[in-house]
Protein backbone atom coordinates (compact mmCIF):
# COMPACT_ATOMS: atom_id res chain seq x y z
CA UNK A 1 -13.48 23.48 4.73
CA UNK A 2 -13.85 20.48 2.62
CA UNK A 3 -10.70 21.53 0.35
CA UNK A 4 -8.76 21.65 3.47
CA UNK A 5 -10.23 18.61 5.12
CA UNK A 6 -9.32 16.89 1.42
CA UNK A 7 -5.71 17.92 1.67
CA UNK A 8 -5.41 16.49 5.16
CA UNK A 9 -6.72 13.11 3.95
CA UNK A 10 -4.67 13.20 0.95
CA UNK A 11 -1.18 14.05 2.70
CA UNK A 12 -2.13 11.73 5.66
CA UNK A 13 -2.80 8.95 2.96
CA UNK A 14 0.05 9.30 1.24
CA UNK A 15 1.70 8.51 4.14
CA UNK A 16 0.32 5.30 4.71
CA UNK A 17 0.55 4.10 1.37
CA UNK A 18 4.27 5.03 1.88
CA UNK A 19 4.35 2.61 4.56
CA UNK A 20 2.45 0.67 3.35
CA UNK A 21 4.43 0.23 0.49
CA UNK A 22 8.11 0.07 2.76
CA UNK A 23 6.26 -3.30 4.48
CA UNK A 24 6.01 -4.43 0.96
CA UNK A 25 9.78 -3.55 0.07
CA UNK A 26 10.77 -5.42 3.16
CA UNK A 27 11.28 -2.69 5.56
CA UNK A 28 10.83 -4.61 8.94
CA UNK A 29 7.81 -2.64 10.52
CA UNK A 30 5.29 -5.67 10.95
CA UNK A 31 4.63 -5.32 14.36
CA UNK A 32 2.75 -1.56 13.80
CA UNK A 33 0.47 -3.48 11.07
CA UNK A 34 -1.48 -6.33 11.31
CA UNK A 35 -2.24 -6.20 14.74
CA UNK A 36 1.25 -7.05 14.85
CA UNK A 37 1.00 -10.82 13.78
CA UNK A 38 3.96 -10.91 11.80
CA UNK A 39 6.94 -8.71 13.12
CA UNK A 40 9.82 -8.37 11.10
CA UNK A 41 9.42 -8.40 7.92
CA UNK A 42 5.96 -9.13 6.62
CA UNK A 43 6.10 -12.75 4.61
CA UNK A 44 5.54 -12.62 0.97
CA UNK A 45 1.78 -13.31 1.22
CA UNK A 46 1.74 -9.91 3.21
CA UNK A 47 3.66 -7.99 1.02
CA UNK A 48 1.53 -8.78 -1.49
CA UNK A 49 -1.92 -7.51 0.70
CA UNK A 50 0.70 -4.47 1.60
CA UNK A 51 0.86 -3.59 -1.93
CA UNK A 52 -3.24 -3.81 -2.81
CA UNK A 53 -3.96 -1.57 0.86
CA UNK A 54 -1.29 0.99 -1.18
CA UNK A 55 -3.49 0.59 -4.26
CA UNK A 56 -7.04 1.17 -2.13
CA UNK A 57 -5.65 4.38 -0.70
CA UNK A 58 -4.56 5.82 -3.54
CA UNK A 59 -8.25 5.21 -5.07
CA UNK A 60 -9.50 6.29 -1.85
CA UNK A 61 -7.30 9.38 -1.74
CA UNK A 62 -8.42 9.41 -5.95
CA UNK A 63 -12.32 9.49 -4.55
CA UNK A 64 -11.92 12.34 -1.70
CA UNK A 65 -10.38 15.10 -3.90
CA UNK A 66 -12.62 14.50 -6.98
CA UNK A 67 -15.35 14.96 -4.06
CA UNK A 68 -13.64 18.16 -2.57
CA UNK A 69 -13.28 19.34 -6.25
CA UNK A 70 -9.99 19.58 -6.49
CA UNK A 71 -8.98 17.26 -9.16
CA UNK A 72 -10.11 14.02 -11.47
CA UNK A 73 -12.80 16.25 -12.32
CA UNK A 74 -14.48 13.47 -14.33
CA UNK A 75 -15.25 11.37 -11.49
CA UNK A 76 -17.32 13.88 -9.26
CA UNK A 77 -20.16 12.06 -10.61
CA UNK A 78 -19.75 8.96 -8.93
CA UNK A 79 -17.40 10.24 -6.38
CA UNK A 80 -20.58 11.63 -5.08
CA UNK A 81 -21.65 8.08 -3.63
CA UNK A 82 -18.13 6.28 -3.68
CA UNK A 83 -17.31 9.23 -0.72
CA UNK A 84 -19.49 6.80 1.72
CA UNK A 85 -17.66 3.63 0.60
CA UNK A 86 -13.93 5.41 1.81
CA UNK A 87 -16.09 6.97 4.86
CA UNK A 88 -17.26 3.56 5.44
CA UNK A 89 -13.93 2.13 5.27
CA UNK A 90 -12.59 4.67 7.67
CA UNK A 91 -14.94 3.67 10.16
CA UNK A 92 -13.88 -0.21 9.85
CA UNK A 93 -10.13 1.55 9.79
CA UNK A 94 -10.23 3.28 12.88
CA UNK A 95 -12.54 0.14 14.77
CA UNK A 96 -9.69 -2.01 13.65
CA UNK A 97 -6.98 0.60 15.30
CA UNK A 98 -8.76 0.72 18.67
CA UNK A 99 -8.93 -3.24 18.81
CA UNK A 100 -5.84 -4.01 17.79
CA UNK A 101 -3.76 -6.27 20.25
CA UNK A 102 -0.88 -4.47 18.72
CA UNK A 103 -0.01 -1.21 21.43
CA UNK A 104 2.73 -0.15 19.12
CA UNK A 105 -0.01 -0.42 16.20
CA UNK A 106 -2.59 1.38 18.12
CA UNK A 107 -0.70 4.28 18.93
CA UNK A 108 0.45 4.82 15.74
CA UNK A 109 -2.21 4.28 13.39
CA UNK A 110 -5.53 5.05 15.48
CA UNK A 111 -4.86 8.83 16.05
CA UNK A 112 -4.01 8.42 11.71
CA UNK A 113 -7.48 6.45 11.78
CA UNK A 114 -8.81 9.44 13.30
CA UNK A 115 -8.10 11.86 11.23
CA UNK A 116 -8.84 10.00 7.81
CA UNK A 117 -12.33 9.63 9.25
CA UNK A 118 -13.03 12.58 10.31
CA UNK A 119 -11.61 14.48 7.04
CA UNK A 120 -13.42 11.93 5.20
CA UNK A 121 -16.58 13.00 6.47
CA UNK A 122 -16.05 16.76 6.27
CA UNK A 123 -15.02 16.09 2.76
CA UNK A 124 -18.61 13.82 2.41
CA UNK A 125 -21.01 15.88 4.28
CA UNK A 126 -20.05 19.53 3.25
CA UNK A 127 -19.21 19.39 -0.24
CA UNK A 128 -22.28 20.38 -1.97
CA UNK A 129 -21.48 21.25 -5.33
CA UNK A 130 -19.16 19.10 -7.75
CA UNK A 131 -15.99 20.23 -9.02
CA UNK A 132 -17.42 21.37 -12.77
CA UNK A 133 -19.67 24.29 -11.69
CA UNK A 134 -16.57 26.15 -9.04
């Protein structure tokens, strides 16, 4: 289960560091990010937090399949307490998706919110051996 919970999280991910990364290109989806405070395109200051939220999925998507075992075998070790810090952030993720003043936001991203965290935890809670003894 926490392979396939890992793959979730990873494919889901990628998609919003796609997006992420199309607010930073310019693509004019500001209104389903930010709680919708700058629709349009997002101003350069934006782009620029669009491209580091890319960067912390990635290492969060980096984290959750060197805990599931499944590759970047030489972080298991301190994937093994790093997999709180991304289940931590999902739990700040999907808070932020349920308060959002942004409908359009909300409907999008807190059923995405909802998944990370729960595959997140799967991934946390039932992998119990690291990806060098399987």
């Amino acid at each position: 289960m926490p392979k396939i919970a890992a793959w979730l999280y990873t494919i889901v991910a990628a998609g919003l560091t796609l997006f992420q990364l199309a607010l930073a290109a310019g693509a004019p989806w500001g209104e389903f990010a930010m709680g919708g405070a700058f629709p349009g395109q997002f101003p350069p200051t934006m782009r620029v937090a669009a491209v580091i939220q890319a960067a912390l999925i990635i290492g969060m998507m980096t984290i959750i399949l060197a805990r599931a075992g499944i590759f970047f075998a030489g972080w298991v070790r301190h994937a093994r307490w790093l997999i709180w810090v991304v289940v931590g952030y999902g739990v700040i993720g999907l808070i932020l998706n349920v308060i959002t003043p942004s409908a359009g936001e909300r409907a999008l991203w807190m059923p995405v919110a909802v998944v990370m965290l729960a595959s997140s935890v799967i991934v946390a809670r039932e992998t119990a051996t690291p990806a060098s003894t399987s």
